[in-house]
Protein backbone atom coordinates (compact mmCIF):
# COMPACT_ATOMS: atom_id res chain seq x y z
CA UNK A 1 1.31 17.15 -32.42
CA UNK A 2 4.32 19.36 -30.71
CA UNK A 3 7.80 18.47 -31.91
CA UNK A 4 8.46 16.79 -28.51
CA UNK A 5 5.03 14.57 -28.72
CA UNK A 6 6.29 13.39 -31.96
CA UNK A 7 9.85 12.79 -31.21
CA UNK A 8 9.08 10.40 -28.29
CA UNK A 9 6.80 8.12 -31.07
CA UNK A 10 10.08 7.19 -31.69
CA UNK A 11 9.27 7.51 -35.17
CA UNK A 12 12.18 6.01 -36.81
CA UNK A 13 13.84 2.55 -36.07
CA UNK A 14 16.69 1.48 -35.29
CA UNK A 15 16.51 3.81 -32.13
CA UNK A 16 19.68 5.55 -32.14
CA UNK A 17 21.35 7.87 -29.67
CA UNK A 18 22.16 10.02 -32.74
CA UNK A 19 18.37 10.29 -33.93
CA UNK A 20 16.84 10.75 -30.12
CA UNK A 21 18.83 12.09 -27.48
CA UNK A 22 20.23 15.22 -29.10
CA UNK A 23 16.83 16.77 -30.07
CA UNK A 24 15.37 15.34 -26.90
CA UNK A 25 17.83 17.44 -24.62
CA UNK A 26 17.77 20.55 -27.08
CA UNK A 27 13.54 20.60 -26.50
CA UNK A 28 13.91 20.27 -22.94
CA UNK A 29 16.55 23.20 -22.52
CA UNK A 30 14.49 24.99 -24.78
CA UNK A 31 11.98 24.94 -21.92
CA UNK A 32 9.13 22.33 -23.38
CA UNK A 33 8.27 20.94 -20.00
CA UNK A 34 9.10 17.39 -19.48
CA UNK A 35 5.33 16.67 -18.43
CA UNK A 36 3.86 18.77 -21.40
CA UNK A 37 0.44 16.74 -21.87
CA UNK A 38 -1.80 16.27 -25.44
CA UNK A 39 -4.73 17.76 -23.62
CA UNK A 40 -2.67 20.93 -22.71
CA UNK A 41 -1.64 21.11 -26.20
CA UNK A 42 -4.96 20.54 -27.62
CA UNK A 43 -6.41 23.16 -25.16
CA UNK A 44 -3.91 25.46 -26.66
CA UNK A 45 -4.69 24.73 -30.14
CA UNK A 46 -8.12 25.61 -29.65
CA UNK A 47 -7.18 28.86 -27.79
CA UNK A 48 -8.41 27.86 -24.36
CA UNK A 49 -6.23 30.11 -22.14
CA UNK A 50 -6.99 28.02 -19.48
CA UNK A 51 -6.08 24.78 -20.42
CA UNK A 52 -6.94 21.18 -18.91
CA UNK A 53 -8.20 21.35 -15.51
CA UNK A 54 -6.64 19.19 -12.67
CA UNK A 55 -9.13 16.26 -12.91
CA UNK A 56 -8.55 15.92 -17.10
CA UNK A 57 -6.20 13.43 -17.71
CA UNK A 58 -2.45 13.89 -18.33
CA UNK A 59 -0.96 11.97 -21.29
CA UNK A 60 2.35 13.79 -20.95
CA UNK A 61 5.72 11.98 -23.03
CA UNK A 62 6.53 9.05 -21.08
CA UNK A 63 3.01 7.67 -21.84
CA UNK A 64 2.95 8.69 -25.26
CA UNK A 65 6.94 6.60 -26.04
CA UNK A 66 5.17 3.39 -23.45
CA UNK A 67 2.35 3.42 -25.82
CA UNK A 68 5.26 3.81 -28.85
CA UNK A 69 7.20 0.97 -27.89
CA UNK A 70 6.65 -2.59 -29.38
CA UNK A 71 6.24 -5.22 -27.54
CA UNK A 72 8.60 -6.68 -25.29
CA UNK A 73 11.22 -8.96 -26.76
CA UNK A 74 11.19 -6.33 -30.15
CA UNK A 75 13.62 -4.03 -28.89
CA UNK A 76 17.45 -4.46 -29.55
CA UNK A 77 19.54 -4.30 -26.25
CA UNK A 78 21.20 -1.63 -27.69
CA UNK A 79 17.94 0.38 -28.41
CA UNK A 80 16.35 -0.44 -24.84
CA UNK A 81 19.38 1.75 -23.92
CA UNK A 82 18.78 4.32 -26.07
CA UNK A 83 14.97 4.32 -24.38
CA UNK A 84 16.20 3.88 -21.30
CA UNK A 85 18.38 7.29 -21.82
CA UNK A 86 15.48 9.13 -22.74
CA UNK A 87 13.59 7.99 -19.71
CA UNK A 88 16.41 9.23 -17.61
CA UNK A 89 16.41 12.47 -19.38
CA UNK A 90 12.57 13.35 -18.97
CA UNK A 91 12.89 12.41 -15.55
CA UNK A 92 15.67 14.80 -15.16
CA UNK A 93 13.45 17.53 -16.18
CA UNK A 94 10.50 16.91 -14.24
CA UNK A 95 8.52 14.06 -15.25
CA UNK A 96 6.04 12.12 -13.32
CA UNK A 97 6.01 8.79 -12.89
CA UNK A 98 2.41 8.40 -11.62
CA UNK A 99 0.42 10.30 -13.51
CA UNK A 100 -2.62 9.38 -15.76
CA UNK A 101 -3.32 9.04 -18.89
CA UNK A 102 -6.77 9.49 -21.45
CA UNK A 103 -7.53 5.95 -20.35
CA UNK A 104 -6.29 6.40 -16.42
CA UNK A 105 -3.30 4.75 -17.29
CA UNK A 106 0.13 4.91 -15.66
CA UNK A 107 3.03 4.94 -17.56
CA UNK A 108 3.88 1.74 -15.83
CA UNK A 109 0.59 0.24 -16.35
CA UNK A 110 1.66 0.44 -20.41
CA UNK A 111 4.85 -1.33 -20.04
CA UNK A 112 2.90 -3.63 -18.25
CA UNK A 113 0.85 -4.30 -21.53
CA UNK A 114 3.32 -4.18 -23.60
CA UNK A 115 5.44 -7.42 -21.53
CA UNK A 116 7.57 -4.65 -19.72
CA UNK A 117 7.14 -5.93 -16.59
CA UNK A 118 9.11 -6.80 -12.74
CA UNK A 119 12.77 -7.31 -13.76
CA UNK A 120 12.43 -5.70 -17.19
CA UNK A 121 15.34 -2.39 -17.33
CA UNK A 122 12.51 -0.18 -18.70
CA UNK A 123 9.88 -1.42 -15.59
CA UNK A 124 12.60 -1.01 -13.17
CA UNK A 125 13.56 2.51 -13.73
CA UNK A 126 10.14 3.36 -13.81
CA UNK A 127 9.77 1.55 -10.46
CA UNK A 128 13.07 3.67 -9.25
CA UNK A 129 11.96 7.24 -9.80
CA UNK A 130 8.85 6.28 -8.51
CA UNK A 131 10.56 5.04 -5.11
CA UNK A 132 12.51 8.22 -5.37
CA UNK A 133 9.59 10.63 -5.86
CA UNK A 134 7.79 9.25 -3.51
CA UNK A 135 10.69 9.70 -0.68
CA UNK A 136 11.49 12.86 -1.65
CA UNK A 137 7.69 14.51 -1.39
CA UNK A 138 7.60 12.55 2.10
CA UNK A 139 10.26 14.88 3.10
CA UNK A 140 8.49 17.95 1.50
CA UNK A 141 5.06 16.82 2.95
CA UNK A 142 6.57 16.54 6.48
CA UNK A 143 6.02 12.46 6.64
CA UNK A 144 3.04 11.96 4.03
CA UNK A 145 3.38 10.12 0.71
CA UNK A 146 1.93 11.35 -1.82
CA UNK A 147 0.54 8.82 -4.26
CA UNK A 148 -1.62 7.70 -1.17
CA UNK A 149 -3.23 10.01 -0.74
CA UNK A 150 -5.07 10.96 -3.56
CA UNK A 151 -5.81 8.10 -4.49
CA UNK A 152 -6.98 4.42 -3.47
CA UNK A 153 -3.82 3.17 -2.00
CA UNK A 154 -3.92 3.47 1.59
CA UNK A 155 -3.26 0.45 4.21
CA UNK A 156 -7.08 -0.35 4.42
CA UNK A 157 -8.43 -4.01 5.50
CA UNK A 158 -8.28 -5.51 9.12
CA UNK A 159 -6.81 -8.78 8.02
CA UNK A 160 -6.48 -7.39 4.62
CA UNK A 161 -4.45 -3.86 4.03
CA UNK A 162 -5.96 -0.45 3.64
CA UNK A 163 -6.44 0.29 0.00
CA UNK A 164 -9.21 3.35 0.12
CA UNK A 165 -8.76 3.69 4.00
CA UNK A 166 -6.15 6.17 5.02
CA UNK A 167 -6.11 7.27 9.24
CA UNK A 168 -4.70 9.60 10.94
CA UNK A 169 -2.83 8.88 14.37
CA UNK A 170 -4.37 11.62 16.15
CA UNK A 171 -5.30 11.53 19.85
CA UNK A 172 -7.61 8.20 21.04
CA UNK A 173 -11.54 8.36 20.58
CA UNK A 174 -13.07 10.40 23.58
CA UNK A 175 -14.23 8.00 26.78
CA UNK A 176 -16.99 7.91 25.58
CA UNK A 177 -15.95 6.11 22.19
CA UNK A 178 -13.70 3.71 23.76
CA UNK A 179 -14.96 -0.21 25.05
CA UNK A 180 -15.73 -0.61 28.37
CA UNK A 181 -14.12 -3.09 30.71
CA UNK A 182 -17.19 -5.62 30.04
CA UNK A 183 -16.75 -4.98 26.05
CA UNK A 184 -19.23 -2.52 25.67
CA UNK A 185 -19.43 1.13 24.01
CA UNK A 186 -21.50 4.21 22.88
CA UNK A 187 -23.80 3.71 20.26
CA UNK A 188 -22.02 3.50 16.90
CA UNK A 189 -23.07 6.34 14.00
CA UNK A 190 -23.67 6.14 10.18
CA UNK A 191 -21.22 7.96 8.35
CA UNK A 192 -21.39 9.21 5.05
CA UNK A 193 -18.98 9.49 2.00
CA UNK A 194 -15.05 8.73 2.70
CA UNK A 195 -14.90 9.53 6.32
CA UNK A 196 -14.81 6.05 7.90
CA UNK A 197 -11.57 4.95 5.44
CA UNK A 198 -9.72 8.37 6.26
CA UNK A 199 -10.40 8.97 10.19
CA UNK A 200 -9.29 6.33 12.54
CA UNK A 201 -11.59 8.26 15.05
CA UNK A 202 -14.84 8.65 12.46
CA UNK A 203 -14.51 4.63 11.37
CA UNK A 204 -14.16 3.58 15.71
CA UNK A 205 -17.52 5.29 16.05
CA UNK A 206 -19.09 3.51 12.99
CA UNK A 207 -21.49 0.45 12.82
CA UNK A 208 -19.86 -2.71 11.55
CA UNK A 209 -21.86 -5.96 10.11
CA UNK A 210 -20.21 -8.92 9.58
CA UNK A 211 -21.76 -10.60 6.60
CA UNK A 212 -21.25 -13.78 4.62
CA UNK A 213 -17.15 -13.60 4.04
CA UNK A 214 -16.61 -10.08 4.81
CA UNK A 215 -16.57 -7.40 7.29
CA UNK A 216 -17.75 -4.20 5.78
CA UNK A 217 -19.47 -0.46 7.26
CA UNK A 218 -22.25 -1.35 7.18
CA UNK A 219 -23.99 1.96 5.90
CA UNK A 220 -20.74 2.74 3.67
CA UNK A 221 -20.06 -1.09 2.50
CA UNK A 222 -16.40 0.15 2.75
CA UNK A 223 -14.14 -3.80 3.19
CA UNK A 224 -12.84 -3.68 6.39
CA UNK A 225 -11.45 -7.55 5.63
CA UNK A 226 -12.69 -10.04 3.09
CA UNK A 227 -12.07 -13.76 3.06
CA UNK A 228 -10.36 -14.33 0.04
CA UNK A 229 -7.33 -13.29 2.11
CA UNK A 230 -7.51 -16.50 3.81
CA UNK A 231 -4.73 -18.35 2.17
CA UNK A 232 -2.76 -15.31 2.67
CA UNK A 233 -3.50 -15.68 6.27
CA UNK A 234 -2.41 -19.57 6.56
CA UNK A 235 0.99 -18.14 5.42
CA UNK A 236 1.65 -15.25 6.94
CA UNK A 237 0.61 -17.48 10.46
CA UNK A 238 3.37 -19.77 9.63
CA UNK A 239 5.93 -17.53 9.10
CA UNK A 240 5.71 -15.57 12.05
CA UNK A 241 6.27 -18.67 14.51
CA UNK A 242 9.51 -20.27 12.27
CA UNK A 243 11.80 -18.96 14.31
CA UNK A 244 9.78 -19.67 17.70
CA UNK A 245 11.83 -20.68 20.88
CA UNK A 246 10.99 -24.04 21.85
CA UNK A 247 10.03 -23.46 25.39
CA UNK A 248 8.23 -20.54 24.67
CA UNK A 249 5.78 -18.50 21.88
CA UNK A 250 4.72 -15.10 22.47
CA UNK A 251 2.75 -13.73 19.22
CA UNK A 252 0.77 -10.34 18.90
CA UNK A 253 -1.54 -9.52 15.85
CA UNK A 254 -2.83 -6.12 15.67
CA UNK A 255 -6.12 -5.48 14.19
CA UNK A 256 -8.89 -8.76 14.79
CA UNK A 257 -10.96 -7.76 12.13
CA UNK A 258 -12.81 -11.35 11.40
CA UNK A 259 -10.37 -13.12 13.50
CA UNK A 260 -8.83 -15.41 10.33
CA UNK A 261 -4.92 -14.92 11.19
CA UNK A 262 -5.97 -15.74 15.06
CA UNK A 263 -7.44 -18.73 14.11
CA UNK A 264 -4.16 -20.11 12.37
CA UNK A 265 -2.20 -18.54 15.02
CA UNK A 266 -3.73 -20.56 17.64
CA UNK A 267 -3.17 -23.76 15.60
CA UNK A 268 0.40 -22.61 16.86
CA UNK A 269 -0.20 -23.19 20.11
CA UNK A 270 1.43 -20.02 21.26
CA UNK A 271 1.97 -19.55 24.94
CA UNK A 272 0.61 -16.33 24.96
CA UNK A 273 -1.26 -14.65 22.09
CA UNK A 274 -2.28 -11.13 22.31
CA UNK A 275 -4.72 -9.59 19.94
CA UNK A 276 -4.84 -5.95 20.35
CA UNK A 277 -8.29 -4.24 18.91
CA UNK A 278 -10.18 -0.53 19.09
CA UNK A 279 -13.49 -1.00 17.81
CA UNK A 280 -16.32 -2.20 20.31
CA UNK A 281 -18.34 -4.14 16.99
CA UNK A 282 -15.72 -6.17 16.88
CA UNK A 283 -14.41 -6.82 20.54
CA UNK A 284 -18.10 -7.80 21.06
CA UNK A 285 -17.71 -10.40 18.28
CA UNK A 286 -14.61 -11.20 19.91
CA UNK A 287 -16.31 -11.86 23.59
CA UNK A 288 -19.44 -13.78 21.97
CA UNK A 289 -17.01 -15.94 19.85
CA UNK A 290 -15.24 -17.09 23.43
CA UNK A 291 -11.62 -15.04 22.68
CA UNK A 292 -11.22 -13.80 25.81
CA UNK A 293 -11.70 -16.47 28.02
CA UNK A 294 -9.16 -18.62 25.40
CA UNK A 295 -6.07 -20.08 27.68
CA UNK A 296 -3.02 -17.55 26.80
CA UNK A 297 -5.09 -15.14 25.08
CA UNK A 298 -4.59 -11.65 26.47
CA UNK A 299 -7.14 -9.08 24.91
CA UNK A 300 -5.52 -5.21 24.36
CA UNK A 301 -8.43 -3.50 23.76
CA UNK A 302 -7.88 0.31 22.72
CA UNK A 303 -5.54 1.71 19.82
CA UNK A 304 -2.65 0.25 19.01
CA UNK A 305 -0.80 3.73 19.42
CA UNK A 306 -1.99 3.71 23.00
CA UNK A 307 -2.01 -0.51 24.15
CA UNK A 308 1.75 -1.06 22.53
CA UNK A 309 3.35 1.78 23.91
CA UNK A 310 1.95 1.08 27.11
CA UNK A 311 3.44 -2.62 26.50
CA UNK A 312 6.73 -1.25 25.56
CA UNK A 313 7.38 0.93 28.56
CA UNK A 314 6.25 -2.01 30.67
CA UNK A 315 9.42 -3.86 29.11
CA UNK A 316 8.28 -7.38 30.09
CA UNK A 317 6.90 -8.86 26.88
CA UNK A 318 8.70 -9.58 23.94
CA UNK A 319 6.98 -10.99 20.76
CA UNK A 320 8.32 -14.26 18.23
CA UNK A 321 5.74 -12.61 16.04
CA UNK A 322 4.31 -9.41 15.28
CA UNK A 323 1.33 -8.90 12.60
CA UNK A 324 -0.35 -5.61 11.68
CA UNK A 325 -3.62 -5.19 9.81
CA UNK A 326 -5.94 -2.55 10.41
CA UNK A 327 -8.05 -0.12 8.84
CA UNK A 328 -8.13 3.56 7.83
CA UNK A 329 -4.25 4.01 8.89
CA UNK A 330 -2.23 5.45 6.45
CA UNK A 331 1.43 4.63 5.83
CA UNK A 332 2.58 7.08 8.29
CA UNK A 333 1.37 5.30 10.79
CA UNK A 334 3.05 2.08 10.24
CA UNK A 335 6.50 4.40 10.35
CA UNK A 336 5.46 5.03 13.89
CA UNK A 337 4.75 1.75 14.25
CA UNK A 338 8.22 0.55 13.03
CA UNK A 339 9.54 2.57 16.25
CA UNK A 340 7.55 0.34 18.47
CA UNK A 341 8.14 -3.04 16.87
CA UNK A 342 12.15 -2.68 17.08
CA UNK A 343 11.47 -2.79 21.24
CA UNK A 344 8.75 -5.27 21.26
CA UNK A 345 10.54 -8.11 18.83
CA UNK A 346 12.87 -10.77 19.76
CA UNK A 347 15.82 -10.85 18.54
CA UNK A 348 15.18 -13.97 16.00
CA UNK A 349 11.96 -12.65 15.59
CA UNK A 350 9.33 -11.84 12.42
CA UNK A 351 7.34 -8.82 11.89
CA UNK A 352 5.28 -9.04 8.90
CA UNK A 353 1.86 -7.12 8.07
CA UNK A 354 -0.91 -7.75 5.03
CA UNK A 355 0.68 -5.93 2.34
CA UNK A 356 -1.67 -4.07 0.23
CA UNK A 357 0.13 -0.82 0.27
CA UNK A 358 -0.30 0.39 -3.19
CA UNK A 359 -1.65 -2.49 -4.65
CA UNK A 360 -4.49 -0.91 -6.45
CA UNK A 361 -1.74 -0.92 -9.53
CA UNK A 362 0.81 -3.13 -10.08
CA UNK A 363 3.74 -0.58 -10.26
CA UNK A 364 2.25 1.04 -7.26
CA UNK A 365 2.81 -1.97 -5.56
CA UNK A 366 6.49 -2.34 -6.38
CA UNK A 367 6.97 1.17 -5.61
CA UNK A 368 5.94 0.84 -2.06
CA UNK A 369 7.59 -2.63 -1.48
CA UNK A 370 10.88 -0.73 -2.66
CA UNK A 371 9.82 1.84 -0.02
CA UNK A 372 9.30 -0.79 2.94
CA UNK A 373 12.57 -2.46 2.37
CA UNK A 374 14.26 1.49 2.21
CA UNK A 375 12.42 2.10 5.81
CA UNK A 376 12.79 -0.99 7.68
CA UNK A 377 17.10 -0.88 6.86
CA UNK A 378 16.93 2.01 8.68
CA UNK A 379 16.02 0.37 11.64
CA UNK A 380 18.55 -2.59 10.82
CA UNK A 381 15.67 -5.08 9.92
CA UNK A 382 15.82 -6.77 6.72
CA UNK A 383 12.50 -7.40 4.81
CA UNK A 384 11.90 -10.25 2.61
CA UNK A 385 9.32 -11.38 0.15
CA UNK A 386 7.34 -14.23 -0.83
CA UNK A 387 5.62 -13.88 -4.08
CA UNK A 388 2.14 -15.41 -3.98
CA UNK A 389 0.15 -16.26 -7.16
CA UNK A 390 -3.85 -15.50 -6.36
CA UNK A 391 -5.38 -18.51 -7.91
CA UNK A 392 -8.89 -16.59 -8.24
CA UNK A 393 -8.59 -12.64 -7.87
CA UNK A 394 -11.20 -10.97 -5.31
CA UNK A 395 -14.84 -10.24 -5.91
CA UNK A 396 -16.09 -6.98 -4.62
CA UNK A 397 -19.63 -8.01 -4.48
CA UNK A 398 -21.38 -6.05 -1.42
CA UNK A 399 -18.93 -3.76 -0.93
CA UNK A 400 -18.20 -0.42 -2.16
CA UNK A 401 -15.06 -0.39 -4.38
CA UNK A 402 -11.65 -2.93 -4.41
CA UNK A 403 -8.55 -2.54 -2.03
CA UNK A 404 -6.68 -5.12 -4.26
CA UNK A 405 -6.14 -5.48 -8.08
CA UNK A 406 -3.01 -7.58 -8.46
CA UNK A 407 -2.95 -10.46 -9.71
CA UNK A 408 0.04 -11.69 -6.90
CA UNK A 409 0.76 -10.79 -3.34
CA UNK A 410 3.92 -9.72 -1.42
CA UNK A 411 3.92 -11.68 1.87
CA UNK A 412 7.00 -9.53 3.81
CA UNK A 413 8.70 -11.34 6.52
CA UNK A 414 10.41 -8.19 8.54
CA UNK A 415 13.57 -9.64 11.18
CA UNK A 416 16.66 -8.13 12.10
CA UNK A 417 19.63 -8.42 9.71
């Protein structure tokens, strides 16, 4: 074990500033890389010149002092900010905050384990330099972030987010791909591997079945929306019509999916209730289950990129509430969506969205809900949570892998400060 490896054991207790942070910083200047990993050093032991590929895991220090700490409720106020120092200072030099472990492990996901969690100083800087990594590579990247996309924490779902569906927002299906005026459209393909969760174009032109709680690909089994997100649904309904004008309720939810937030919408009574929706399996759903011929329901159907805009420069309508959920889109589209939702909400109005943006790991998910709140300030909107406790976590049973491992949801209520 390197003399850095072993120092961040944290080997002798109390943990002192004396006994830590001086041989800490005088490895770091000495060049030892802040994200120097056991399998590099083990590779170099060995004499492998070329060391660890990219897919080998990466226990670098910050996993090795989570995995050194004891458990929450051990540590001495005055030792947490000893640890909390040395944090800072690998950080400072170059350390990740996302990357994985021997057992696929974020450092987070060990504090975590160890009782380290939401409100804890240790969690929370974690949580931080994640949130500031994260902004930082979107400006490097030109508008992407990162941790999505290489991994399975995209906005996926319909009426449930996008974990392991990404999209781009690239120009709209060809004529041929889009819905006719009578709800029809060109045969729909099979499509193999990742391509329906990561091209908003590829998953428009692919077969959808809608089977017993779930819509899904139906060759891929990718979730397009699942039931379990009912409850979520019932909520997220009520909160966008609290701040309704008496006379008058205009709500718009974007992406049908299996219509569960629509149905608790309309319990509402809304005076008008638009649904706007791109792919042609589900608008025919729509038109066999009656939705278009629904008093004040007004159909959108194409992308919302294309329908909204549209909307916007008409300058007529003006929405009480505002939902998003749709599949394969990646975060970068919901920044472009943010520009459209400032001109289409009332002034006491609610935006809100199913929020499973990183929520394949826990500190994912506070990562990006730092992130949202950062973005939607920008635009003078204040977001808000509601913490929701999952009585019974998902099954994935006929469908290919999870969008959501938490054991809690973050229902965001979005309105103008």
């Amino acid at each position: 074990m390197s003399q850095l490896h072993h120092l961040v054991t944290l080997p002798s207790r109390p943990i002192s500033r004396d006994a830590y942070l001086p041989e800490l910083q005088r490895l770091l200047r000495a060049g030892v890389p802040a994200t120097y990993t056991l399998e590099q050093l083990a590779a170099y032991e060995k004499g492998d010149e070329e060391g660890p590929n990219d897919e080998d895991s990466n226990s670098t220090p910050l996993h090795i002092m989570a995995r050194s700490l004891p458990a929450a409720g051990q540590l001495s106020e005055a030792e947490k900010e000893v640890v909390l120092e040395m944090m800072d200072t690998l950080f400072q030099y170059g350390a990740g905050w996302n990357f994985l472990d021997y057992e696929q492990k974020h450092a987070g996901d060990i504090l975590l384990e160890k009782g380290y969690g939401p409100g804890d100083a240790l969690y929370e800087r974690l949580v931080e330099a994640g949130v500031a990594a994260e902004l930082l590579l979107r400006k490097v990247n030109g508008g992407e972030i990162e941790f999505l996309e290489g991994s399975d924490t995209e906005l996926n779902d319909e009426d449930g987010p996008a974990q392991g569906d990404a999209v781009s927002a690239d120009s709209p299906p060809a004529a041929s791909e889009q819905p006719d005026s009578a709800g029809g459209a060109s045969e729909p393909t099979a499509v193999d591997g990742d391509a329906t969760a990561a091209d908003q174009g590829t998953y428009l032109r692919t077969e959808l079945e809608y089977i017993p709680g779930a819509l899904v690909t139906k060759h891929n089994r990718d979730g397009v929306m699942m039931d379990w997100e009912t409850d979520i649904m019932r909520v997220a309904a009520a909160s966008l019509v609290k701040n309704r004008e008496p006379a008058e309720c205009q709500v718009l939810n974007i992406g049908f999916g299996m219509g569960i937030i629509d149905g608790f919408l309309q319990e509402h009574k809304p005076s008008r209730h638009y649904i706007c929706e791109a792919h042609p399996d589900v608008l025919a759903r729509m038109r066999r289950e009656g939705w278009y011929d629904r008093p004040g329901v007004v159909i959108l159907e194409g992308r919302w990129q294309d329908t909204l805009s549209r909307l916007l420069d008409d300058g007529t309508v003006f929405f009480d509430g505002i939902y998003y959920d749709t599949f394969s889109e990646h975060y970068t589209d919901m920044l472009e969506l943010y520009d459209l939702i400032v001109g289409l909400i009332k002034p006491r109005g609610i935006f809100s969205f199913f929020n499973g943006l990183g929520a394949d790991r826990q500190v994912c998910y506070d990562v990006y809900r730092r992130i949202v709140e950062l973005d939607m300030a920008t635009y003078g909107m204040a977001c808000e949570y509601t913490k929701i406790d999952l009585r019974q976590l998902p099954t994935w049973d006929n469908v290919r892998r999870s969008y959501f491992n938490c054991d809690h949801y973050y229902h965001p209520e979005i309105s103008f400060q």
